[in-house]
C-alpha atoms as a PDB file:
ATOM      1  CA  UNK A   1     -32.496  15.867  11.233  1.00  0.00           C
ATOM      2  CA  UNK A   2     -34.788  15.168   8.459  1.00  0.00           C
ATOM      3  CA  UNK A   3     -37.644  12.599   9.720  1.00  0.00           C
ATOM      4  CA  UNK A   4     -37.158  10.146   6.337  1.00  0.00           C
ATOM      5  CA  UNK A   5     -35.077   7.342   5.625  1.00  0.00           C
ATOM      6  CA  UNK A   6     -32.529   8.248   3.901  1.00  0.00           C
ATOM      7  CA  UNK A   7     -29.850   5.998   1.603  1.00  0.00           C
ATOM      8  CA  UNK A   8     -27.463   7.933  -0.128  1.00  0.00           C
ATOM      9  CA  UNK A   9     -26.234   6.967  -3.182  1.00  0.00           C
ATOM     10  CA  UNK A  10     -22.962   8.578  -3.932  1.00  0.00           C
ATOM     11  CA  UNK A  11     -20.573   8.902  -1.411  1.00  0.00           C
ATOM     12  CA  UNK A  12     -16.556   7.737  -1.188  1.00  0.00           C
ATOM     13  CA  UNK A  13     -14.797   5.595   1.562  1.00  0.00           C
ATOM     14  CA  UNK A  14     -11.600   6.007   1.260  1.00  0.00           C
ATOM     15  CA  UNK A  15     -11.580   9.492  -0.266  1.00  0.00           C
ATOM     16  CA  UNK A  16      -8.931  12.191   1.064  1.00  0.00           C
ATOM     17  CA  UNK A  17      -8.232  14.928  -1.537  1.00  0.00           C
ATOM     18  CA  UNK A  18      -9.580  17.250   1.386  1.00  0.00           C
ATOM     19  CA  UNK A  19      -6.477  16.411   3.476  1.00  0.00           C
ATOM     20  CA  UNK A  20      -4.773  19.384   1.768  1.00  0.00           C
ATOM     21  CA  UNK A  21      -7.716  21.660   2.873  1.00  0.00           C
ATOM     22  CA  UNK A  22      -8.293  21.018   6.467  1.00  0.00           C
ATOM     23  CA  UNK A  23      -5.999  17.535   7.455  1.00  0.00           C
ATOM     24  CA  UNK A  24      -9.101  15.655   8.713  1.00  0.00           C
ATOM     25  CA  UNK A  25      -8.826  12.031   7.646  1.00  0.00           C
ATOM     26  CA  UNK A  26     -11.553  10.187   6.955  1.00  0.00           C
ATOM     27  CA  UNK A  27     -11.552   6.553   8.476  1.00  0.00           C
ATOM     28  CA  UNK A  28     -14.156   3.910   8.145  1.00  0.00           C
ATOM     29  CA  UNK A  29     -15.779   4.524  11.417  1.00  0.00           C
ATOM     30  CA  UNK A  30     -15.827   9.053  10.942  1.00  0.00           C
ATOM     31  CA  UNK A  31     -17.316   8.087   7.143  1.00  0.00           C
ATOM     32  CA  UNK A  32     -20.055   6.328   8.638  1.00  0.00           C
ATOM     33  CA  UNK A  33     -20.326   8.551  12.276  1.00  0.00           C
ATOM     34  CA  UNK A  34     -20.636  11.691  10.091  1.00  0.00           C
ATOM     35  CA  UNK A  35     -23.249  10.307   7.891  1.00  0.00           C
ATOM     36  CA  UNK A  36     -25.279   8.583  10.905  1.00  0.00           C
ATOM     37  CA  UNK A  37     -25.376  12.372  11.845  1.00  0.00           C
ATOM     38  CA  UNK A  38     -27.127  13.721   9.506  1.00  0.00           C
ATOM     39  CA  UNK A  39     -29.493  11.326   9.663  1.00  0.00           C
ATOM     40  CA  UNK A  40     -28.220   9.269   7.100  1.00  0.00           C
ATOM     41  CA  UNK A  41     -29.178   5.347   7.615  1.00  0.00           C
ATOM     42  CA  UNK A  42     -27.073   3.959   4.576  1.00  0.00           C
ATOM     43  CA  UNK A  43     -24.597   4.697   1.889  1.00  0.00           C
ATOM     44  CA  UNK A  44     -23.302   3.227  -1.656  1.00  0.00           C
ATOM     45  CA  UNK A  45     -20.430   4.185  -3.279  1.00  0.00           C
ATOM     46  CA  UNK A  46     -16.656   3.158  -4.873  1.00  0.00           C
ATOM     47  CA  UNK A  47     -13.624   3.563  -3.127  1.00  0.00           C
ATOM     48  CA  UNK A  48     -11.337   6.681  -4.334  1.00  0.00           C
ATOM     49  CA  UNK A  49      -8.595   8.185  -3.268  1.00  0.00           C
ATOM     50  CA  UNK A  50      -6.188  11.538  -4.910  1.00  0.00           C
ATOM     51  CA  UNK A  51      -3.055   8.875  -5.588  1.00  0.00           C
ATOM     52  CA  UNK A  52      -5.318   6.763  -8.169  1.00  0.00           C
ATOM     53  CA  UNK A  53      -4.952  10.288 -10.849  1.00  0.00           C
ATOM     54  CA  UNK A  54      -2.597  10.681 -13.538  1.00  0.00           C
ATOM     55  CA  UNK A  55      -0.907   7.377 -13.331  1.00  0.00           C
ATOM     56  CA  UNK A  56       0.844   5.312 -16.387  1.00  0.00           C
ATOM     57  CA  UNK A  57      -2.663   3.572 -18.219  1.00  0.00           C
ATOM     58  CA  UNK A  58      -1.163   0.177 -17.927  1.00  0.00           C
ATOM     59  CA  UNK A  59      -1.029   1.371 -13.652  1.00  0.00           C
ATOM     60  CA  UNK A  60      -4.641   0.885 -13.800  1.00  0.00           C
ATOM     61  CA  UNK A  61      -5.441  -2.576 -13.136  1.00  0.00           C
ATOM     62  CA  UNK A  62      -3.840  -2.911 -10.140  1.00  0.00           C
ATOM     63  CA  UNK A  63      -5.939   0.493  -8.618  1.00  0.00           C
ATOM     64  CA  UNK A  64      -9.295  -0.831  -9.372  1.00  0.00           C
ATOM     65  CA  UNK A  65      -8.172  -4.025  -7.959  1.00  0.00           C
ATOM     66  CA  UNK A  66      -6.771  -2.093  -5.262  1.00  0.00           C
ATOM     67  CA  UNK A  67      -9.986  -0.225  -4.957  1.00  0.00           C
ATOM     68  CA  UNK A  68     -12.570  -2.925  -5.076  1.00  0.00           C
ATOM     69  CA  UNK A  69     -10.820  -4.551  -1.563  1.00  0.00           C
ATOM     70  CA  UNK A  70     -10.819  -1.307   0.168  1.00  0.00           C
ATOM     71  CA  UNK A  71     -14.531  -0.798  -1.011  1.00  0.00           C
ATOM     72  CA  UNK A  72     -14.958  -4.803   0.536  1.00  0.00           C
ATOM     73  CA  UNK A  73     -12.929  -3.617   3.813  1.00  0.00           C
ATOM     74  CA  UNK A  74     -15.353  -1.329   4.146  1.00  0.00           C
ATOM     75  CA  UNK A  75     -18.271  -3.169   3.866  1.00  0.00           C
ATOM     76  CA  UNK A  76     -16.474  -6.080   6.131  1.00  0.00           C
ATOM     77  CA  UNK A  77     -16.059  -3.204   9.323  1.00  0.00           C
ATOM     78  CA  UNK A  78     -19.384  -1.131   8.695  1.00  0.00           C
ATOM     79  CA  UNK A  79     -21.367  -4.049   7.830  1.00  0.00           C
ATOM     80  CA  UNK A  80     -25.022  -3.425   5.990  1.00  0.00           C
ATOM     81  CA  UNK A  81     -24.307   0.633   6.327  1.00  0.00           C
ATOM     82  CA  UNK A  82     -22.439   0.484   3.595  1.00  0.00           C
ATOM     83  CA  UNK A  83     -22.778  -0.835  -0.169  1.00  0.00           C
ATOM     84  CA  UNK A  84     -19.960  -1.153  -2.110  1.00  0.00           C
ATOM     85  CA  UNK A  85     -19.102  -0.086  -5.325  1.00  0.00           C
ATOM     86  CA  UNK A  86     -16.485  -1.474  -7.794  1.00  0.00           C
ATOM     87  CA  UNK A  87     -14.475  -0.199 -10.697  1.00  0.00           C
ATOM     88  CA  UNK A  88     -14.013  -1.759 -13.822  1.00  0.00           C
ATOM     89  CA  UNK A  89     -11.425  -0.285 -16.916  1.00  0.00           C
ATOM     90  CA  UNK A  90     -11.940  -0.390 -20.949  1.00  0.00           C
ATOM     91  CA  UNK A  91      -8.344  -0.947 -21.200  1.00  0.00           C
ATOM     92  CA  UNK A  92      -8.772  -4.414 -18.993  1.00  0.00           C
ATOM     93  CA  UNK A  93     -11.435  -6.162 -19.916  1.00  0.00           C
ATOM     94  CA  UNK A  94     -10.797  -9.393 -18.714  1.00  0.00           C
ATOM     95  CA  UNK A  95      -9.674  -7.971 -15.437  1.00  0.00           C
ATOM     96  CA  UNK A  96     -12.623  -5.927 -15.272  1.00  0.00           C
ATOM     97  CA  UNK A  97     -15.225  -8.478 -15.732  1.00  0.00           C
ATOM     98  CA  UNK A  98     -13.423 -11.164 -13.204  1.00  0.00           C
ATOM     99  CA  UNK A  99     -13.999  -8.350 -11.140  1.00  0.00           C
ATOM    100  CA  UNK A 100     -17.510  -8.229 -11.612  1.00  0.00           C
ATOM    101  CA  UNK A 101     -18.201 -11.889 -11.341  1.00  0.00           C
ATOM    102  CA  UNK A 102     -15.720 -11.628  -7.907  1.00  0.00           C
ATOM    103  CA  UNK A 103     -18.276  -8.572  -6.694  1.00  0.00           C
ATOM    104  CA  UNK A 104     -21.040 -10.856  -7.603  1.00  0.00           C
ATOM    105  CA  UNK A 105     -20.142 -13.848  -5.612  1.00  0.00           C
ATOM    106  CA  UNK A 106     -19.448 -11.027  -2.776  1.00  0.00           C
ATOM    107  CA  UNK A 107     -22.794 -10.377  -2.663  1.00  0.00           C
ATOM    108  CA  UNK A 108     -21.592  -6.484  -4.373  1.00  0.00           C
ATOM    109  CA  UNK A 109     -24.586  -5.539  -6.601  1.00  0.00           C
ATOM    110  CA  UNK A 110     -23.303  -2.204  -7.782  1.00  0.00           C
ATOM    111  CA  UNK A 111     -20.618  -1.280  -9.982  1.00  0.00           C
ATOM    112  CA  UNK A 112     -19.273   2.610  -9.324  1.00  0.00           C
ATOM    113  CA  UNK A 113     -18.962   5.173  -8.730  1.00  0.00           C
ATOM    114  CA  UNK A 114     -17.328   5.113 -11.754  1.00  0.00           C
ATOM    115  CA  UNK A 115     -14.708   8.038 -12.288  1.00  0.00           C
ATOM    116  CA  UNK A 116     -12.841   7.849 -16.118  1.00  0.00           C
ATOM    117  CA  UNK A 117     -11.244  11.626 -15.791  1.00  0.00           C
ATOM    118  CA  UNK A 118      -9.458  10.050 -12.596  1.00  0.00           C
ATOM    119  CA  UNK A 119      -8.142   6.642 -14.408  1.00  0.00           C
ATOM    120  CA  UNK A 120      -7.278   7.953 -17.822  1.00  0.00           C
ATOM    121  CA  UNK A 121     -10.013   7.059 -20.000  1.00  0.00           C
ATOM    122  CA  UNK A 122     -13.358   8.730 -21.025  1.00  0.00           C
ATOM    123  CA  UNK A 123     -16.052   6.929 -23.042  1.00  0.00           C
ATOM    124  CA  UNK A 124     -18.600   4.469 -21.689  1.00  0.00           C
ATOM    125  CA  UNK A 125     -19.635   3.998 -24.829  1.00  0.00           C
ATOM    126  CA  UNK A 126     -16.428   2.232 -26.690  1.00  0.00           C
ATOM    127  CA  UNK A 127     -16.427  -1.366 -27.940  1.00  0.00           C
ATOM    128  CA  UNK A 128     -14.328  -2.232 -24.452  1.00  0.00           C
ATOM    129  CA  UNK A 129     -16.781  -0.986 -22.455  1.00  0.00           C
ATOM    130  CA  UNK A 130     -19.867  -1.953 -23.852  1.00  0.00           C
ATOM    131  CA  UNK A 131     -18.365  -5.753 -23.682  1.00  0.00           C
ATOM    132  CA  UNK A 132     -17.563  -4.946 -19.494  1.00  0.00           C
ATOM    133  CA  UNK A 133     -20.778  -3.775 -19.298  1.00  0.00           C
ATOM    134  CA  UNK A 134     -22.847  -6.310 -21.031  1.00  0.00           C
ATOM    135  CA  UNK A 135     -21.142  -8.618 -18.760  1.00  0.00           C
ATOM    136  CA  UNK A 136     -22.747  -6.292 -15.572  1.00  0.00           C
ATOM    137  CA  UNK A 137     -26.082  -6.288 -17.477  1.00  0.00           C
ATOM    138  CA  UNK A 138     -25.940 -10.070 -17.791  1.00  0.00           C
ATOM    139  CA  UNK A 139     -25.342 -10.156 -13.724  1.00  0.00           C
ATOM    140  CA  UNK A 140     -28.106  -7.917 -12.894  1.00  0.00           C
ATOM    141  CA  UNK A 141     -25.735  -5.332 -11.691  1.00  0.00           C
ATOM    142  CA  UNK A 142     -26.793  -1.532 -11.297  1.00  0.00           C
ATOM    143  CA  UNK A 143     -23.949   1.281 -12.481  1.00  0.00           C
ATOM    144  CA  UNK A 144     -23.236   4.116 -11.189  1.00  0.00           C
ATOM    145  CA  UNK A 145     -21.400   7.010 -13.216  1.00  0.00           C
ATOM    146  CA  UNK A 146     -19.987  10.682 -13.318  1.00  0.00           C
ATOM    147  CA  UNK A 147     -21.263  12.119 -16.310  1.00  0.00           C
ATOM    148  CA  UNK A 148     -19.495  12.162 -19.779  1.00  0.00           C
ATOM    149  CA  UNK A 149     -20.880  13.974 -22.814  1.00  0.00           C
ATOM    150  CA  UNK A 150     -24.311  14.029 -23.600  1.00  0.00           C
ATOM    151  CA  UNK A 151     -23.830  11.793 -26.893  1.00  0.00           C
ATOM    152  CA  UNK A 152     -21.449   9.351 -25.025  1.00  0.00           C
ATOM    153  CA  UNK A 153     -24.536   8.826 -22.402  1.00  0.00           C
ATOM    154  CA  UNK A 154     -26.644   8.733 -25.117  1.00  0.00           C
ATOM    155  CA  UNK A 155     -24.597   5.678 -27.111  1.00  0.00           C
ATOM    156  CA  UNK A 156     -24.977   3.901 -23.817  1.00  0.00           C
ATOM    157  CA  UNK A 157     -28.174   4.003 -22.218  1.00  0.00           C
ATOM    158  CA  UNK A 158     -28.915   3.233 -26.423  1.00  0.00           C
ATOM    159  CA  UNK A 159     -27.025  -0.182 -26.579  1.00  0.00           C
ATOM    160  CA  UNK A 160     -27.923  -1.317 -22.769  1.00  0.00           C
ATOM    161  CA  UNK A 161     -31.849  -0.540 -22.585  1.00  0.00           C
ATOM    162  CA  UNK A 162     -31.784  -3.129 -19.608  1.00  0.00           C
ATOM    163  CA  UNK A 163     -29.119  -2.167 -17.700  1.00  0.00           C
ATOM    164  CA  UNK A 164     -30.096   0.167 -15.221  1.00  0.00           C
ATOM    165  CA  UNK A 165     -27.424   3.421 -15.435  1.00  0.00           C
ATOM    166  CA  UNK A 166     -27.200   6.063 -12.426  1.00  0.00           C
ATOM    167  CA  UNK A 167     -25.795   9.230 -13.929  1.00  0.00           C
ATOM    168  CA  UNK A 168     -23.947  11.558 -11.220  1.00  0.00           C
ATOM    169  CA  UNK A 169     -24.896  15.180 -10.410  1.00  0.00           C
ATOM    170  CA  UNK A 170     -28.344  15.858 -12.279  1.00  0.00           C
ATOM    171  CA  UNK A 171     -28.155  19.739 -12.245  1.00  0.00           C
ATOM    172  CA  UNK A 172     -24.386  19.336 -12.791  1.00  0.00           C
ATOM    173  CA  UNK A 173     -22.346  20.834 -15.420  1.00  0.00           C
ATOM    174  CA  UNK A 174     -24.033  22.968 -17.387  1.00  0.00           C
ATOM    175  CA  UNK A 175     -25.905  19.938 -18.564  1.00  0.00           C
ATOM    176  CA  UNK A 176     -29.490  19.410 -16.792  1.00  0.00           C
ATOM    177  CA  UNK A 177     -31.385  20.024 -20.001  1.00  0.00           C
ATOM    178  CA  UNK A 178     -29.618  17.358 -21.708  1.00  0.00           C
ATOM    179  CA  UNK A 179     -29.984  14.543 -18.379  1.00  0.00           C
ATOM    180  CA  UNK A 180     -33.687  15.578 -18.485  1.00  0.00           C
ATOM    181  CA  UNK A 181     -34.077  14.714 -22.283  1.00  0.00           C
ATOM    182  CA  UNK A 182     -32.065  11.313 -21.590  1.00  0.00           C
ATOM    183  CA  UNK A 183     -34.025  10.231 -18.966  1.00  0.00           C
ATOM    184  CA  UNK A 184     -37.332  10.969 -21.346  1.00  0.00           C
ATOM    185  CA  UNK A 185     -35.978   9.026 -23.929  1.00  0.00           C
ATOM    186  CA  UNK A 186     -34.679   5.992 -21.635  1.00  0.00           C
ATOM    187  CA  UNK A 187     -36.178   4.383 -19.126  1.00  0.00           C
ATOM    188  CA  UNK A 188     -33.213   2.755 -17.876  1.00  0.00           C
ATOM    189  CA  UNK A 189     -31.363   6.118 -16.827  1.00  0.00           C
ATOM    190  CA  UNK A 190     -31.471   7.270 -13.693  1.00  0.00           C
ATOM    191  CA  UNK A 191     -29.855  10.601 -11.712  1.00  0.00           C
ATOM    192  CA  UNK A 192     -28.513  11.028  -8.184  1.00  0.00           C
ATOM    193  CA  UNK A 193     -29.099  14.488  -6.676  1.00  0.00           C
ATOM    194  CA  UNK A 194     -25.660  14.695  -5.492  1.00  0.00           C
ATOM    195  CA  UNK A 195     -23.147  17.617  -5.753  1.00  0.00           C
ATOM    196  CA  UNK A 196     -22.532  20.122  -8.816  1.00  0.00           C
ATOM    197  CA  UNK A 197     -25.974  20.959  -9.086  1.00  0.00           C
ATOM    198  CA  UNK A 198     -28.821  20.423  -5.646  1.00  0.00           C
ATOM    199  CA  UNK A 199     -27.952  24.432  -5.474  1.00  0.00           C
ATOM    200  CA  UNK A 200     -30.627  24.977  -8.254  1.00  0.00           C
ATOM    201  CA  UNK A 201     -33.947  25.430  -6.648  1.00  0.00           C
ATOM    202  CA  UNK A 202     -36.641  23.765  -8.472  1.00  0.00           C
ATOM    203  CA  UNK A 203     -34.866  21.368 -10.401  1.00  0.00           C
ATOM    204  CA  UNK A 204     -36.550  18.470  -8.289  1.00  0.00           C
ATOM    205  CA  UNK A 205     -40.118  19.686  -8.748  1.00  0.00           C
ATOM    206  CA  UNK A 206     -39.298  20.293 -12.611  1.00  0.00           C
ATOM    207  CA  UNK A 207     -37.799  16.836 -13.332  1.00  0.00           C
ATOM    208  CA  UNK A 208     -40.900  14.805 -11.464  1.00  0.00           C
ATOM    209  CA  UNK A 209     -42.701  16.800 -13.369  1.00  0.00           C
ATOM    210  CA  UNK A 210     -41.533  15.462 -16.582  1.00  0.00           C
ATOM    211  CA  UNK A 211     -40.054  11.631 -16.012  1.00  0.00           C
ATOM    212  CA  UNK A 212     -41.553  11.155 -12.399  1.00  0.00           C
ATOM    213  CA  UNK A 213     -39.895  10.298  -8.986  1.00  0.00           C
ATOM    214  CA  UNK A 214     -39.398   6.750  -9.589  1.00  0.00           C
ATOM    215  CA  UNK A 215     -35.518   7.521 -11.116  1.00  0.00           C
ATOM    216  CA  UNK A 216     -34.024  10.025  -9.047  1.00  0.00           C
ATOM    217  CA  UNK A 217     -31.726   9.205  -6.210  1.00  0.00           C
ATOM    218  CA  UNK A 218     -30.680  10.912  -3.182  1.00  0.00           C
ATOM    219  CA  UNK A 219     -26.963  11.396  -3.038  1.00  0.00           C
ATOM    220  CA  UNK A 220     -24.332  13.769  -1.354  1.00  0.00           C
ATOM    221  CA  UNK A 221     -20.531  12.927  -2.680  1.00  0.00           C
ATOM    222  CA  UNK A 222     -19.572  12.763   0.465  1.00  0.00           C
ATOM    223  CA  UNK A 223     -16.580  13.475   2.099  1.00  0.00           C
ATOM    224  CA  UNK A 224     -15.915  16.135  -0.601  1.00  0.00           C
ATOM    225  CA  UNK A 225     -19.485  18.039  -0.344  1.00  0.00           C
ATOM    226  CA  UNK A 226     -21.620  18.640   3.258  1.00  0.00           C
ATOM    227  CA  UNK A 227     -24.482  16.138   3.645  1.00  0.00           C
ATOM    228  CA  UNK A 228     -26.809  18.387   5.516  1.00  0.00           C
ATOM    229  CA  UNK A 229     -26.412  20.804   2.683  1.00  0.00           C
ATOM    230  CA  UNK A 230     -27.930  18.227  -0.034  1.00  0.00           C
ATOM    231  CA  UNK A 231     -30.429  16.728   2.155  1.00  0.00           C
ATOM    232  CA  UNK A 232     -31.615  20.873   2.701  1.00  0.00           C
ATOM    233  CA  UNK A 233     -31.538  21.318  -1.059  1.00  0.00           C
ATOM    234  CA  UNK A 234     -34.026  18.151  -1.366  1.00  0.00           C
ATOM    235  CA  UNK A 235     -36.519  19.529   1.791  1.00  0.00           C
ATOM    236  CA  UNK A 236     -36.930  23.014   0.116  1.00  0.00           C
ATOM    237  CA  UNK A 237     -38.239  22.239  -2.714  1.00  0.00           C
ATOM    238  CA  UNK A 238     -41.683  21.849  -2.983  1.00  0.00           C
ATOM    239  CA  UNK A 239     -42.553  18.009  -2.684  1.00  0.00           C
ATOM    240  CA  UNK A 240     -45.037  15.734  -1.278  1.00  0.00           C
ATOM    241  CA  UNK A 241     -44.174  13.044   1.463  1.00  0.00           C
ATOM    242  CA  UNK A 242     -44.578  10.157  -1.393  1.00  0.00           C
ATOM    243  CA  UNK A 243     -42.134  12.109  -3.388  1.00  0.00           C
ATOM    244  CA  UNK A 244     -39.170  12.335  -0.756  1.00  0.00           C
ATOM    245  CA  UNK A 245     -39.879   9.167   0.333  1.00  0.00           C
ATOM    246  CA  UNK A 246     -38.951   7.514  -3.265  1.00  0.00           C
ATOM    247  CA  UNK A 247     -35.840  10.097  -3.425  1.00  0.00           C
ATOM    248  CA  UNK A 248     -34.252   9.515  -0.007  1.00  0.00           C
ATOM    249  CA  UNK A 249     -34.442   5.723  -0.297  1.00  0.00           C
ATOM    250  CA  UNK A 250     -37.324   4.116  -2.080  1.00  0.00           C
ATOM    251  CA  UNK A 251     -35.498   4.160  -5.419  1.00  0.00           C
ATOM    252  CA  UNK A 252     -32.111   3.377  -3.895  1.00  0.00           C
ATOM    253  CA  UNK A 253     -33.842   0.209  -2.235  1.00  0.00           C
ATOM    254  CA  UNK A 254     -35.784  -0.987  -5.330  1.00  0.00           C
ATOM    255  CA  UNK A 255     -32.676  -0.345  -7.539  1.00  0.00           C
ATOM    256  CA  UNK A 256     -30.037  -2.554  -5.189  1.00  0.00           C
ATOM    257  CA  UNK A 257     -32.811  -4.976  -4.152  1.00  0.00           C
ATOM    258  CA  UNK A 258     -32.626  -4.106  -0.310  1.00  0.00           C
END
């Protein structure tokens, strides 16, 4: 167990596409018992589960409706352990930001994980959400997202320049060349260390080295990845006390107002 604070910033209540691997299930109190383990002291994250894929489009606003009161449940049994994350959808954009203004008066500050390749849309960028998301912006909310294409994150971070953006998976994908050059050029993106990528020794050390420490996040995806194996990936590399510090939950704190 790691002697630092640690917040992670991507993780999934609710979550049980592993069922089919092993049959655990994940309830409120294992999700939080597991992380407490590992010597994790807090968590953020959306609520997802495998029966919110490949539904009808109009399906959609009931799930992220469905999935913003389990995310509250949460929160309501694990208390301050937990931060909850909401989903919003281009195709409902009233919906979405009555959901936002409900997550605000909730005292919810973040908005995502959010997942489009689950819910049947893609762009973060499209007139629909850029409205939904000026709304968060407007409400000092913080979003979270998987990646999309490097021009789509691009268009985004471009029309928001105050709205602070947490990208997924910073080595992920075949794309860390491309995160690194957005986070250059924008000082509103930000990167969690989570899954699909903290395999890639170095890529810590290289990225403070070119934007700083000040926008990376710790983060495991958790239930689907190990925590002890991300918080290993982020003590091997080579980085001073200051520098895990602001990783494992300086920038998590300053970001969500703690």
């Amino acid at each position: 167990m790691t002697q630092y604070k640690i917040i992670d910033f991507h993780a999934h209540p609710c979550y049980d596409f592993h069922l089919a691997n092993h049959g655990v299930k994940i309830s409120h109190e294992r999700f939080r018992d597991d992380l407490l383990a590992n010597g994790i002291t807090a968590v953020c994250g959306s609520a997802i589960w495998a029966d919110m894929t490949k539904k009808e489009p109009a399906a959609y606003e009931e799930v992220c409706i469905k999935a913003n009161r389990a995310a509250l449940a949460c929160r309501d049994a694990l208390g301050t352990f937990y931060q909850p994350g909401i989903h919003v959808h281009p195709r409902f954009i009233k919906t979405s930001c009555e959901e936002i203004a409900w997550a605000k008066a909730h005292g919810i500050k973040l908005i995502g994980e959010l997942v489009p390749y689950m819910m049947g849309w893609s762009r973060y960028s499209s007139p629909e959400m850029l409205e939904i998301l000026s709304y968060a912006d407007e409400l000092g909310m913080v979003v979270s997202m998987h990646p999309s294409v490097p021009d789509d994150m691009e268009a985004l971070a471009a029309a928001l320049p105050n709205l602070k953006l947490v990208y997924a998976h910073l080595g992920g994908y075949g794309q860390y060349e491309s995160h690194l050059a957005l986070m250059k050029k924008h000082d509103n993106v930000y990167f969690d260390y989570s899954a699909h990528g903290s395999d890639f020794d170095g890529i810590l050390r290289k990225t403070i080295n070119e934007v700083g420490c000040d926008r990376i996040l710790f983060g495991t995806d958790y239930p689907g990845v190990n925590p002890a194996s991300d918080i290993a990936a982020v003590l091997f590399e080579d980085l001073t006390p200051y520098e895990l510090e602001c990783i494992f939950h300086r920038n998590a704190e300053e970001l969500l107002r703690l």
